[in-house]
PDB file of N, CA and C in Angstrom:
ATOM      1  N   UNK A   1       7.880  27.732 -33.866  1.00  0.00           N
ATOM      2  CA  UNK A   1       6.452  27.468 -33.877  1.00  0.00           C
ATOM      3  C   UNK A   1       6.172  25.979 -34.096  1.00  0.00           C
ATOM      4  N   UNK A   2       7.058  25.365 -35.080  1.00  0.00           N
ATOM      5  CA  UNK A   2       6.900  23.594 -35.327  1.00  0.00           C
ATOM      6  C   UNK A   2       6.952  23.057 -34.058  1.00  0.00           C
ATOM      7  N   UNK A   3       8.315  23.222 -33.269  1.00  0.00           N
ATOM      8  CA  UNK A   3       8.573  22.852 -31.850  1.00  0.00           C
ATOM      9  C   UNK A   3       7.359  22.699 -30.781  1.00  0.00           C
ATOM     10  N   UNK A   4       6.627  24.433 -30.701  1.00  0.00           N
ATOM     11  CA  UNK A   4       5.690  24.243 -29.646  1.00  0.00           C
ATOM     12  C   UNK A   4       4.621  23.746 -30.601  1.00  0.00           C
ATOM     13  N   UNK A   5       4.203  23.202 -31.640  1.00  0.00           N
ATOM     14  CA  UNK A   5       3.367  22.581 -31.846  1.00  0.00           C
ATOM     15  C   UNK A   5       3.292  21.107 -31.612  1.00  0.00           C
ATOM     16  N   UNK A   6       4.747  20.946 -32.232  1.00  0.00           N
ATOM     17  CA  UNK A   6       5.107  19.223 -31.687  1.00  0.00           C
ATOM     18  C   UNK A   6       4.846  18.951 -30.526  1.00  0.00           C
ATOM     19  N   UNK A   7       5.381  20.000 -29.781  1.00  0.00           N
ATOM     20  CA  UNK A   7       5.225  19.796 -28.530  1.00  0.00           C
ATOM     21  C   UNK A   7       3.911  19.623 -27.732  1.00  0.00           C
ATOM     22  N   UNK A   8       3.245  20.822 -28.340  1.00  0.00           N
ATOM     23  CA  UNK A   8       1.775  21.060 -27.669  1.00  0.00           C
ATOM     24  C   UNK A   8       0.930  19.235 -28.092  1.00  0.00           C
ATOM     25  N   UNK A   9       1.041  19.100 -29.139  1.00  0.00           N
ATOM     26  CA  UNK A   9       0.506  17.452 -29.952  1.00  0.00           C
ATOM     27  C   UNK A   9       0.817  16.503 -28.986  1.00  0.00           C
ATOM     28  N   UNK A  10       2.012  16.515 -28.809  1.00  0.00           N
ATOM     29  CA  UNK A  10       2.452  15.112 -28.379  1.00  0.00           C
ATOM     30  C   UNK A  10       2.021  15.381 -26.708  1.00  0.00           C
ATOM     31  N   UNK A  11       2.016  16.099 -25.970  1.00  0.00           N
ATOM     32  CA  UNK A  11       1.150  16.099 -24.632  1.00  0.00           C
ATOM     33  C   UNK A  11      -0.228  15.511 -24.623  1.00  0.00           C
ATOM     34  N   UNK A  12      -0.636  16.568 -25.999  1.00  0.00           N
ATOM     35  CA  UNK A  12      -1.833  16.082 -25.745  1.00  0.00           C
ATOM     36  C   UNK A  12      -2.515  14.884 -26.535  1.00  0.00           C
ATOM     37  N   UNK A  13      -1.797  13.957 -27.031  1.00  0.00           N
ATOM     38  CA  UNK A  13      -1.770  12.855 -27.510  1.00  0.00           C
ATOM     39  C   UNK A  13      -1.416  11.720 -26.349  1.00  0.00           C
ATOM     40  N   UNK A  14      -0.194  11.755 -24.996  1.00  0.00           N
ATOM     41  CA  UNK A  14      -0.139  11.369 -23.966  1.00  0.00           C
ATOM     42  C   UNK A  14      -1.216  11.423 -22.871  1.00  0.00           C
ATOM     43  N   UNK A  15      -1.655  12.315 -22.783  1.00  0.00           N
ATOM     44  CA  UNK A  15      -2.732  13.009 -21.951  1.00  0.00           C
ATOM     45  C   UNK A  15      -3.996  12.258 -22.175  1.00  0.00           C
ATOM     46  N   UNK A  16      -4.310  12.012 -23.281  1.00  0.00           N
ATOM     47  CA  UNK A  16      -5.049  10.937 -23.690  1.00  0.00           C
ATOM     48  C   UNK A  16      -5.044   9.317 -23.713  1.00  0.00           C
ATOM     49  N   UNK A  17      -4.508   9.104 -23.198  1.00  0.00           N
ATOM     50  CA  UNK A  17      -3.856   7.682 -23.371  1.00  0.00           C
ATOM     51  C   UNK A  17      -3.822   7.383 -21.317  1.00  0.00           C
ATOM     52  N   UNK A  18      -4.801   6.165 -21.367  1.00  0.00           N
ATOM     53  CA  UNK A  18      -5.270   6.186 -20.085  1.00  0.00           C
ATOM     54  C   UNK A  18      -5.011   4.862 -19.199  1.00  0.00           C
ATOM     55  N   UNK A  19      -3.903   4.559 -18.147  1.00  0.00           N
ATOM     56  CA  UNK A  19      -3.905   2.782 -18.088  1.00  0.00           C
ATOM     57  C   UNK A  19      -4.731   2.477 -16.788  1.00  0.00           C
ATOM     58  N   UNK A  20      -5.144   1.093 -18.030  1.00  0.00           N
ATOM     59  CA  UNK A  20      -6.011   0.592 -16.995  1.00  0.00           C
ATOM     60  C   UNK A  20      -5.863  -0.240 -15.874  1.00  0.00           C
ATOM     61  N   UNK A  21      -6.656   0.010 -14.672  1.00  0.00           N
ATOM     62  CA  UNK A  21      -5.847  -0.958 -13.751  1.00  0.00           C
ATOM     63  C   UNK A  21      -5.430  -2.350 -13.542  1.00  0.00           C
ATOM     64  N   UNK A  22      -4.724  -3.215 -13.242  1.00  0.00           N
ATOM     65  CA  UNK A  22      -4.513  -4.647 -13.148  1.00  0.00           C
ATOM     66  C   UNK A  22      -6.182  -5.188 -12.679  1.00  0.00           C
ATOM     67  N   UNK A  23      -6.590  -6.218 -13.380  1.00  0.00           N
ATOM     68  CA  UNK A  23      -7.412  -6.507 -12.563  1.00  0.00           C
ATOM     69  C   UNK A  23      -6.974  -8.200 -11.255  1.00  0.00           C
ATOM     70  N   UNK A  24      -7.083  -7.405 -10.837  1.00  0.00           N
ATOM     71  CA  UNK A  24      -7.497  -8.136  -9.180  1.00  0.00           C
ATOM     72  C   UNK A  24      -8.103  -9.561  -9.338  1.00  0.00           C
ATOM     73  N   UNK A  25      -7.269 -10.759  -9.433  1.00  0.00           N
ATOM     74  CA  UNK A  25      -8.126 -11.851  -9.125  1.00  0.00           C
ATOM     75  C   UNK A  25      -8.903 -12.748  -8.048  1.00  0.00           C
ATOM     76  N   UNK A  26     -10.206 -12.684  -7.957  1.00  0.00           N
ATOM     77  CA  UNK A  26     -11.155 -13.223  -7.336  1.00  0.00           C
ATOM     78  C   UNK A  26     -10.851 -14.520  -6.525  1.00  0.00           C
ATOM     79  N   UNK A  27     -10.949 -14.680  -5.129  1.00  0.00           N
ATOM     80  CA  UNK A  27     -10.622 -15.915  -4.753  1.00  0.00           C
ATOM     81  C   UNK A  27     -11.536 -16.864  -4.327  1.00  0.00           C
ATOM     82  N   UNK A  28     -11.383 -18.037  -5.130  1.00  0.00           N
ATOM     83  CA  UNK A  28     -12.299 -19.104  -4.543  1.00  0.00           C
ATOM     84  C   UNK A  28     -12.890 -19.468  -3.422  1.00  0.00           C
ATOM     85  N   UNK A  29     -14.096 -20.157  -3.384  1.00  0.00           N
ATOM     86  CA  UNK A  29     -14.609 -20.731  -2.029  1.00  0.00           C
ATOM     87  C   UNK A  29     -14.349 -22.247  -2.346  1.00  0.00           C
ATOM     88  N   UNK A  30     -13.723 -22.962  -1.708  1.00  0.00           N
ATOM     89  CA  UNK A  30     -13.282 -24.264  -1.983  1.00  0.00           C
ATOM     90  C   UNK A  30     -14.543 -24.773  -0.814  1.00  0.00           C
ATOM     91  N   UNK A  31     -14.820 -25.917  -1.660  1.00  0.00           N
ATOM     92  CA  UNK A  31     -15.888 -27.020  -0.255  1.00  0.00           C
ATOM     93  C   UNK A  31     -15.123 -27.327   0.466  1.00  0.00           C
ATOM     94  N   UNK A  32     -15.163 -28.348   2.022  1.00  0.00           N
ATOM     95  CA  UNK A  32     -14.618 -28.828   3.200  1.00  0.00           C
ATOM     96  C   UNK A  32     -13.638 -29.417   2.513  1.00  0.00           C
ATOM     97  N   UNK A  33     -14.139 -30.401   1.516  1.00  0.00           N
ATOM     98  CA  UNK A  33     -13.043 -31.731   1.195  1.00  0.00           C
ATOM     99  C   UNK A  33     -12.218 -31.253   0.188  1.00  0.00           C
ATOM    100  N   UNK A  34     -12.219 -29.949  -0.554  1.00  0.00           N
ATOM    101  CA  UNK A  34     -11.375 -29.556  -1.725  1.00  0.00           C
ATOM    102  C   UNK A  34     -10.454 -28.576  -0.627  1.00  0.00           C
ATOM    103  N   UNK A  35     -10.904 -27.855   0.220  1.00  0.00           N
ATOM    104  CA  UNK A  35     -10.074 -27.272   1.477  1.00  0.00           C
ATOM    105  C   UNK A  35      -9.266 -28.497   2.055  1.00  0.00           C
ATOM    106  N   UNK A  36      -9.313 -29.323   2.475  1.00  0.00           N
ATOM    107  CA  UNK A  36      -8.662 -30.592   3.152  1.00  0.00           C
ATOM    108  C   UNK A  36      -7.662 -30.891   2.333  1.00  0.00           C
ATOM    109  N   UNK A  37      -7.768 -31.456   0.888  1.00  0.00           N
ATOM    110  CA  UNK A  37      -7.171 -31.660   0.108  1.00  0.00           C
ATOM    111  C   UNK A  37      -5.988 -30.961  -0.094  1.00  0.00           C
ATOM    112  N   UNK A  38      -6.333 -29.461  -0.334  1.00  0.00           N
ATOM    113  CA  UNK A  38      -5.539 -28.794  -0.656  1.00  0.00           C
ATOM    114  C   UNK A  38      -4.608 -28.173   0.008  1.00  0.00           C
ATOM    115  N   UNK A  39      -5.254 -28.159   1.387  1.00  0.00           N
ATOM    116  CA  UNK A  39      -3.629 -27.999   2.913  1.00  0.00           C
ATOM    117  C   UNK A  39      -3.180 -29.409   2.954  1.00  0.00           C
ATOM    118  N   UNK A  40      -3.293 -30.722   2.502  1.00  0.00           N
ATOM    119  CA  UNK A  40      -2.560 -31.807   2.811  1.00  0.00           C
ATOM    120  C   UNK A  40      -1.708 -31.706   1.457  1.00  0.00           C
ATOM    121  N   UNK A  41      -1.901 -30.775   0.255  1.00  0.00           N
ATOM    122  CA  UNK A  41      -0.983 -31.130  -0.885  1.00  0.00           C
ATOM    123  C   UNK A  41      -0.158 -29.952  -0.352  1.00  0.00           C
ATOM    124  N   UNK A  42      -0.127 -29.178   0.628  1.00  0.00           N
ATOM    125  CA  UNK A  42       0.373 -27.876   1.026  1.00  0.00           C
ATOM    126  C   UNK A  42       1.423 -28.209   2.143  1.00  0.00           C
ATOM    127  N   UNK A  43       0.964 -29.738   2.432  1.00  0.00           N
ATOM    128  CA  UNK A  43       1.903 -30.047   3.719  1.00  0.00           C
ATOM    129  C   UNK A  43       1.554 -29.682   5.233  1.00  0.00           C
ATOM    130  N   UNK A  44       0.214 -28.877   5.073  1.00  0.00           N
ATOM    131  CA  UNK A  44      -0.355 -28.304   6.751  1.00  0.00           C
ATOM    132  C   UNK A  44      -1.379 -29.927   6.764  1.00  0.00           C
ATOM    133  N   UNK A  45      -1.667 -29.990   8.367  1.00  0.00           N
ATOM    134  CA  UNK A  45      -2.634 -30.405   9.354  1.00  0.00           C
ATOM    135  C   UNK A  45      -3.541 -29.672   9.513  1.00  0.00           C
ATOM    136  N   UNK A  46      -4.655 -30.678  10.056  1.00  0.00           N
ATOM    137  CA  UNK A  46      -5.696 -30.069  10.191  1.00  0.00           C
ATOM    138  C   UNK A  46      -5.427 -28.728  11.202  1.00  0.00           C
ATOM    139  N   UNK A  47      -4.753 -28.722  12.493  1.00  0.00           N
ATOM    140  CA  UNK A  47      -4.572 -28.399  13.311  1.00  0.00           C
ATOM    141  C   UNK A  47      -3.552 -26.860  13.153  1.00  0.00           C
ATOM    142  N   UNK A  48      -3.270 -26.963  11.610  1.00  0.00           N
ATOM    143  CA  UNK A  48      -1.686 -26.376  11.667  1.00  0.00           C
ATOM    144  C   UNK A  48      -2.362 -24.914  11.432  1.00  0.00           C
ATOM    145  N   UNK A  49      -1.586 -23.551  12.106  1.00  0.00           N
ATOM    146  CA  UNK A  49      -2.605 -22.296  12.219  1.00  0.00           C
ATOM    147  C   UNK A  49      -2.327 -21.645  10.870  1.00  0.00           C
ATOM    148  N   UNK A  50      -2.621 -22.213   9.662  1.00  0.00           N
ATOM    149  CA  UNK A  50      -2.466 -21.743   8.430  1.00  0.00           C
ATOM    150  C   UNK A  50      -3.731 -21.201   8.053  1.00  0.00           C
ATOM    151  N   UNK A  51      -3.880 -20.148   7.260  1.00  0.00           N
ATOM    152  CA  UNK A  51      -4.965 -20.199   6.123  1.00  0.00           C
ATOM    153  C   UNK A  51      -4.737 -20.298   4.266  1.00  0.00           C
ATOM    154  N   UNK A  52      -5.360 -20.913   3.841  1.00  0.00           N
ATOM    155  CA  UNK A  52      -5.016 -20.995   2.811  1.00  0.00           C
ATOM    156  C   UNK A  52      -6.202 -20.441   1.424  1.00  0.00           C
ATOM    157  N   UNK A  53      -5.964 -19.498   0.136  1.00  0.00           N
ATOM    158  CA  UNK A  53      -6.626 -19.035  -0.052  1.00  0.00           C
ATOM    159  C   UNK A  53      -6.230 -19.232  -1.773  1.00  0.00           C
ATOM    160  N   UNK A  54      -7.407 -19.663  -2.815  1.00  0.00           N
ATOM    161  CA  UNK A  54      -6.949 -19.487  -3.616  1.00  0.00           C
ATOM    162  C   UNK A  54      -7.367 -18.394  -5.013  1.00  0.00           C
ATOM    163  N   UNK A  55      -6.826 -17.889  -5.604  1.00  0.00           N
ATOM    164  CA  UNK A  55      -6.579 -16.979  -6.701  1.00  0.00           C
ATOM    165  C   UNK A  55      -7.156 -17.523  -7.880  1.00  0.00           C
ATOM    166  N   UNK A  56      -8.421 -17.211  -8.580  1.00  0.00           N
ATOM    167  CA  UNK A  56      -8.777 -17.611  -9.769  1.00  0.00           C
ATOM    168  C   UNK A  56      -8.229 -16.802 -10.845  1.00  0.00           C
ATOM    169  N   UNK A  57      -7.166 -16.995 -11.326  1.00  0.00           N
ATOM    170  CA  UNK A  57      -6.129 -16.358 -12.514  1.00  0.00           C
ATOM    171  C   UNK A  57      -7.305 -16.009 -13.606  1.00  0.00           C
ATOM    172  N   UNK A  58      -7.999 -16.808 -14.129  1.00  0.00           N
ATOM    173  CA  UNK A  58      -8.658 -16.756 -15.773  1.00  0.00           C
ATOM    174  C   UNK A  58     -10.144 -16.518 -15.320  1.00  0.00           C
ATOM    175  N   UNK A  59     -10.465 -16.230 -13.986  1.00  0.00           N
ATOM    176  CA  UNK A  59     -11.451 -15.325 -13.906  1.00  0.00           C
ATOM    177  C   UNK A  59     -12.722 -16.266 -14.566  1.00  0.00           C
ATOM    178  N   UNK A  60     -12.613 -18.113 -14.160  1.00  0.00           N
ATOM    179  CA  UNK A  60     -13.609 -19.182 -14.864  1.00  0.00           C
ATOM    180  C   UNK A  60     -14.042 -19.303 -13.676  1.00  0.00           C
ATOM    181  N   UNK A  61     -14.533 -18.636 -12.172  1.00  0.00           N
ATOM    182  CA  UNK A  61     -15.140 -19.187 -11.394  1.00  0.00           C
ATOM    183  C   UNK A  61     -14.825 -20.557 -11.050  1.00  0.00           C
ATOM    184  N   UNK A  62     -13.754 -21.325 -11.735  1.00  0.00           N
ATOM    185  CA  UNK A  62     -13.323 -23.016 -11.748  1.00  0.00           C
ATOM    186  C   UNK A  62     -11.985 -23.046 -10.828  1.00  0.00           C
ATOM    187  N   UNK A  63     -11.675 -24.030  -9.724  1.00  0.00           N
ATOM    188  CA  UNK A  63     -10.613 -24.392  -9.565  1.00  0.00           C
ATOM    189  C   UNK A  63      -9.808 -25.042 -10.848  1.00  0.00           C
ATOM    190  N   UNK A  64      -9.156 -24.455 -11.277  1.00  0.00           N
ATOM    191  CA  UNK A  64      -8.688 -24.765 -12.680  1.00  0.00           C
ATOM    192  C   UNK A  64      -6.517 -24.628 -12.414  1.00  0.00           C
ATOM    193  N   UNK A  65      -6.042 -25.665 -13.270  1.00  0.00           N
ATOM    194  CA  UNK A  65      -4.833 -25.701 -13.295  1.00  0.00           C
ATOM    195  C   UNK A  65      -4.624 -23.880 -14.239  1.00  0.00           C
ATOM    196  N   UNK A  66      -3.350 -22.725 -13.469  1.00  0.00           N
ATOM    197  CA  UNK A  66      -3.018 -22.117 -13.373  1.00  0.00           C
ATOM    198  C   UNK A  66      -3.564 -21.324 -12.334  1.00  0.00           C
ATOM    199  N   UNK A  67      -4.627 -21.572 -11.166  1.00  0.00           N
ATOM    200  CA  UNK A  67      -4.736 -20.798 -10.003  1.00  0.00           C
ATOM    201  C   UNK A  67      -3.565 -20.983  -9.024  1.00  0.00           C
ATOM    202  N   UNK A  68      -3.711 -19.600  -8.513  1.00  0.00           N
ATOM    203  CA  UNK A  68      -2.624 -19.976  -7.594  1.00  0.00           C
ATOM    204  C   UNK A  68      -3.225 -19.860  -5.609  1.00  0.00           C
ATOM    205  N   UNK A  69      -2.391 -21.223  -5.315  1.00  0.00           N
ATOM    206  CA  UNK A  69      -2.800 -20.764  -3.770  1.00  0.00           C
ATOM    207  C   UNK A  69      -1.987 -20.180  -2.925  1.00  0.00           C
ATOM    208  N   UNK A  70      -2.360 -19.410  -2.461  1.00  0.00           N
ATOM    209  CA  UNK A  70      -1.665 -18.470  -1.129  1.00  0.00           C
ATOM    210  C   UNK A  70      -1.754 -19.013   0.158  1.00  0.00           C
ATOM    211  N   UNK A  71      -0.852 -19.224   0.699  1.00  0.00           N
ATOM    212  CA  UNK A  71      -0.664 -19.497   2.455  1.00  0.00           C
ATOM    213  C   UNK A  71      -0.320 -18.623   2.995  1.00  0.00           C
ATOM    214  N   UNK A  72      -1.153 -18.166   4.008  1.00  0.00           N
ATOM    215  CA  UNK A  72      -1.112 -17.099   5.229  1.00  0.00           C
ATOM    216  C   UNK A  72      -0.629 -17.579   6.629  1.00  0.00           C
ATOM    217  N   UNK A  73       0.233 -17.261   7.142  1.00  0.00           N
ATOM    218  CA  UNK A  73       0.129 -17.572   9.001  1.00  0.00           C
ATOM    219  C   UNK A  73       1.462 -16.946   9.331  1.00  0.00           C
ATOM    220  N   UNK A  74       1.066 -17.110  10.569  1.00  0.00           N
ATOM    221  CA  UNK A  74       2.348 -16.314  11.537  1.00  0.00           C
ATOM    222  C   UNK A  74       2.022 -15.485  12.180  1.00  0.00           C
ATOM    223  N   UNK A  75       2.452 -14.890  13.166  1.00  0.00           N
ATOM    224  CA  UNK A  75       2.041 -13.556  14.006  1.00  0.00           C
ATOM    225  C   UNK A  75       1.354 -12.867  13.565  1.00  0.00           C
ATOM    226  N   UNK A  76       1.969 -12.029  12.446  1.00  0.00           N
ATOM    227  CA  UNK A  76       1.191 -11.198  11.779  1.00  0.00           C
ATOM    228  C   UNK A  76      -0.044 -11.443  10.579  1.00  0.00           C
ATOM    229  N   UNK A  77      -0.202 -12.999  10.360  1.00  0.00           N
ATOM    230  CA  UNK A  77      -1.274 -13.536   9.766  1.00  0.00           C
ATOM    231  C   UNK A  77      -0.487 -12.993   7.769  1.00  0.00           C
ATOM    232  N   UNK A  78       0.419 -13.384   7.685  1.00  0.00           N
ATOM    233  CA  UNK A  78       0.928 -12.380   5.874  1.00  0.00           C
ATOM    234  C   UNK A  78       1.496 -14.029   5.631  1.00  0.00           C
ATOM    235  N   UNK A  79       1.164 -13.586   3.941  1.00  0.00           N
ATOM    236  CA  UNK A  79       1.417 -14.246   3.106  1.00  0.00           C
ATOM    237  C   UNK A  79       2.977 -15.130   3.200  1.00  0.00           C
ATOM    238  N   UNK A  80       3.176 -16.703   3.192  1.00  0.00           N
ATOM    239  CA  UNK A  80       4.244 -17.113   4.004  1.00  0.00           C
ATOM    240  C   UNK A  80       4.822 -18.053   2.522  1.00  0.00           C
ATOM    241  N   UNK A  81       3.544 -18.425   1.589  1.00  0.00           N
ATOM    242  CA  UNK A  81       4.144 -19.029   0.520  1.00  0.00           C
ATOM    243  C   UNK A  81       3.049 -18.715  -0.450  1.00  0.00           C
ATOM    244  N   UNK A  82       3.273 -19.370  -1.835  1.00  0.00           N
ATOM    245  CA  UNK A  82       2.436 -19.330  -3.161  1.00  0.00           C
ATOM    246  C   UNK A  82       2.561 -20.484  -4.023  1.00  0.00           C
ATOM    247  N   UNK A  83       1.736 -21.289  -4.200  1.00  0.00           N
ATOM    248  CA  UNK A  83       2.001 -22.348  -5.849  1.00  0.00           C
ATOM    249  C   UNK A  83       1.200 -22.342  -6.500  1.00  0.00           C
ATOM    250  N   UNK A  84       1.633 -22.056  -7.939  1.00  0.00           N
ATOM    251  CA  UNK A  84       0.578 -22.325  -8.833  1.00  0.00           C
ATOM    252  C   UNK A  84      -0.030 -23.394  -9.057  1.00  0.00           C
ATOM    253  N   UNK A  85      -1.186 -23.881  -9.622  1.00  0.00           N
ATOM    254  CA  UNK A  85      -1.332 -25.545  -9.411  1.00  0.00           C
ATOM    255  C   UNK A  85      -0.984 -25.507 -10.224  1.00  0.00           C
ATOM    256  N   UNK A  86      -0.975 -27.298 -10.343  1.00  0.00           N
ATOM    257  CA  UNK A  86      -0.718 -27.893 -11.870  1.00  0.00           C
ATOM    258  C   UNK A  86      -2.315 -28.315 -12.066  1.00  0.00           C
ATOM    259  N   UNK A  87      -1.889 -29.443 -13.244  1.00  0.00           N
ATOM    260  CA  UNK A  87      -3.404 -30.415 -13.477  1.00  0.00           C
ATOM    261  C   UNK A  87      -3.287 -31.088 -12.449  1.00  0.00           C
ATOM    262  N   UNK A  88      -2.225 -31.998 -12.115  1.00  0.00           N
ATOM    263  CA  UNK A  88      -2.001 -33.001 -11.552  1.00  0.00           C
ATOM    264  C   UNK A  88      -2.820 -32.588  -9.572  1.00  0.00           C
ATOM    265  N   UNK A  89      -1.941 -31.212  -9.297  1.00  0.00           N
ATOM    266  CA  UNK A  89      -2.619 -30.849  -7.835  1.00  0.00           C
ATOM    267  C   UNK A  89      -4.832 -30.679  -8.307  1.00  0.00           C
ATOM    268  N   UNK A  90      -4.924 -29.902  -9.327  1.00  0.00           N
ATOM    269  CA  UNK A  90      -6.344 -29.600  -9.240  1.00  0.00           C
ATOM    270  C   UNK A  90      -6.933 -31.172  -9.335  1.00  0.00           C
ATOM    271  N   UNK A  91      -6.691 -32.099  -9.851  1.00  0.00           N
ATOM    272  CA  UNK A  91      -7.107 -33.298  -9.453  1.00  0.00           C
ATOM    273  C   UNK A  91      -6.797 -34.045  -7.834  1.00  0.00           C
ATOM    274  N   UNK A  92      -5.529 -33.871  -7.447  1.00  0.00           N
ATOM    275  CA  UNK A  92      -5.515 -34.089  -6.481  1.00  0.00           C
ATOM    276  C   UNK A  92      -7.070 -32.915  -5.235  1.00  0.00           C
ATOM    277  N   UNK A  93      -6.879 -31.818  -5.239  1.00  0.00           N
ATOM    278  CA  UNK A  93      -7.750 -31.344  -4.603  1.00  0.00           C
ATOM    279  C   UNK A  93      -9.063 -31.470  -4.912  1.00  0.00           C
ATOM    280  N   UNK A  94      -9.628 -31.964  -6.323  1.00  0.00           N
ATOM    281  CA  UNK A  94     -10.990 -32.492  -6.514  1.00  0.00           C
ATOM    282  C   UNK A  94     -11.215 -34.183  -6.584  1.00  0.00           C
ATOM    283  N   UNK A  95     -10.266 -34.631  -5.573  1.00  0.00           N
ATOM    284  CA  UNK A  95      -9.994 -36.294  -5.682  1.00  0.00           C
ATOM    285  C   UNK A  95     -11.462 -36.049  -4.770  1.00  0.00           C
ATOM    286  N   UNK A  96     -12.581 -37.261  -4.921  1.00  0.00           N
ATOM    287  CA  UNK A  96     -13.437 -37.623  -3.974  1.00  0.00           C
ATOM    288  C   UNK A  96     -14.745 -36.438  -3.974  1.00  0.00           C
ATOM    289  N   UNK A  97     -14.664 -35.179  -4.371  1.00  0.00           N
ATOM    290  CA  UNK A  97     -15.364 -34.412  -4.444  1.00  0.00           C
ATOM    291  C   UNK A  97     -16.404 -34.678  -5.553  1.00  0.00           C
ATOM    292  N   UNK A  98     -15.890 -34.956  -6.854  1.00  0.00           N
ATOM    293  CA  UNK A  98     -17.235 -35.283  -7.896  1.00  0.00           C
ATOM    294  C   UNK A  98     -17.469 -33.705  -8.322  1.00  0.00           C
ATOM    295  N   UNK A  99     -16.439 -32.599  -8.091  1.00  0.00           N
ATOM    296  CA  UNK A  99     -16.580 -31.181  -8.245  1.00  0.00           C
ATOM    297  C   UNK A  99     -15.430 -30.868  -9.000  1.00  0.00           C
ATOM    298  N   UNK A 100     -15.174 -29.369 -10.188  1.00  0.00           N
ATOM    299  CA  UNK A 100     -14.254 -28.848 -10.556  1.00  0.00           C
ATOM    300  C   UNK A 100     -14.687 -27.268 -10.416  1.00  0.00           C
ATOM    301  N   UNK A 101     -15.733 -27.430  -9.680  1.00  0.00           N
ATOM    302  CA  UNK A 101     -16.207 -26.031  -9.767  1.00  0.00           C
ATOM    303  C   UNK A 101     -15.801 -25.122  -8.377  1.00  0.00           C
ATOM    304  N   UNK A 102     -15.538 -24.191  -8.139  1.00  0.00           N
ATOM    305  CA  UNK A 102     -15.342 -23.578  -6.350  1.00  0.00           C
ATOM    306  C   UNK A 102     -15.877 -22.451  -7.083  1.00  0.00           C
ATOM    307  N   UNK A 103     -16.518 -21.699  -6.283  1.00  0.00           N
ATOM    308  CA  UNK A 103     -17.643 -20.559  -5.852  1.00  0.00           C
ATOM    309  C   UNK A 103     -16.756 -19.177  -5.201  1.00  0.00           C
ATOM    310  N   UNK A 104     -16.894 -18.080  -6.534  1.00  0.00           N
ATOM    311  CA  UNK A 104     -16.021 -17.264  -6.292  1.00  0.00           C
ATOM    312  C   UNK A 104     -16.289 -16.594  -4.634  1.00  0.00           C
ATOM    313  N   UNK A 105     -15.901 -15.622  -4.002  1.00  0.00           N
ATOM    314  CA  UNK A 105     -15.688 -14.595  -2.863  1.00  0.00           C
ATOM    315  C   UNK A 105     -16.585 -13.689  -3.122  1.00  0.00           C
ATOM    316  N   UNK A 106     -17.992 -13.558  -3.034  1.00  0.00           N
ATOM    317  CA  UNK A 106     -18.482 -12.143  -2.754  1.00  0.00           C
ATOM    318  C   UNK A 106     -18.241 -11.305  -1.869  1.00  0.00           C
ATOM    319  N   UNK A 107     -18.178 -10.439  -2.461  1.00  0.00           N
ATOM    320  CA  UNK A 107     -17.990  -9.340  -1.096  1.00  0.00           C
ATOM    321  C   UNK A 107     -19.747  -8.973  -1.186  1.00  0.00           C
ATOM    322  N   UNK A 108     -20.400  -8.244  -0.007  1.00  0.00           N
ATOM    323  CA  UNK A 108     -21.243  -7.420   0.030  1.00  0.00           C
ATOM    324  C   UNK A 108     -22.336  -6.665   1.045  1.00  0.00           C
TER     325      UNK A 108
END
């Protein structure tokens, strides 16, 4: 009787216990010249058939050192590389802008 009680408890002590999902980070809208910036610290041309997209980690609406950017291209248009910034790149990509701010992705 201890057994199926332990037993019966501890289910329903698991059963209760609920995980929550990862949350999903939001990707920036970079302006023209923080976009420019940031495929020339990436090594693409204007011309080059990349897209590049970045990941707001801490969820500050800010291009902020620990986002990470994603590069897309190729046939199938999939993910081809990733870097996290540093300080040093988020200055480089807000060189000339007078901005630290990029404008999250609505969907709607």
């Amino acid at each position: 009787m201890k057994l199926l009680t332990a037993t019966l408890f501890a289910t329903l002590s698991l059963s209760a216990c609920v995980a929550t999902p990862p949350v999903t980070p939001q990707s920036l809208t970079l302006n023209a010249n923080q976009q420019t910036n940031l495929r020339t610290l990436l090594g693409l041309t204007p011309s080059s058939a990349f897209t590049v997209n970045v990941l707001d980690q801490n969820a500050d609406r800010q291009l902020t050192p620990g986002d990470i950017a994603i590069m897309y291209g190729g046939i199938a248009n999939t993910e081809t590389s990733r870097r996290t910034l540093s300080v040093a790149d988020v200055t480089r990509i807000n060189a000339a802008t007078g901005l630290s701010e990029a404008s999250p992705v609505t969907s709607g």
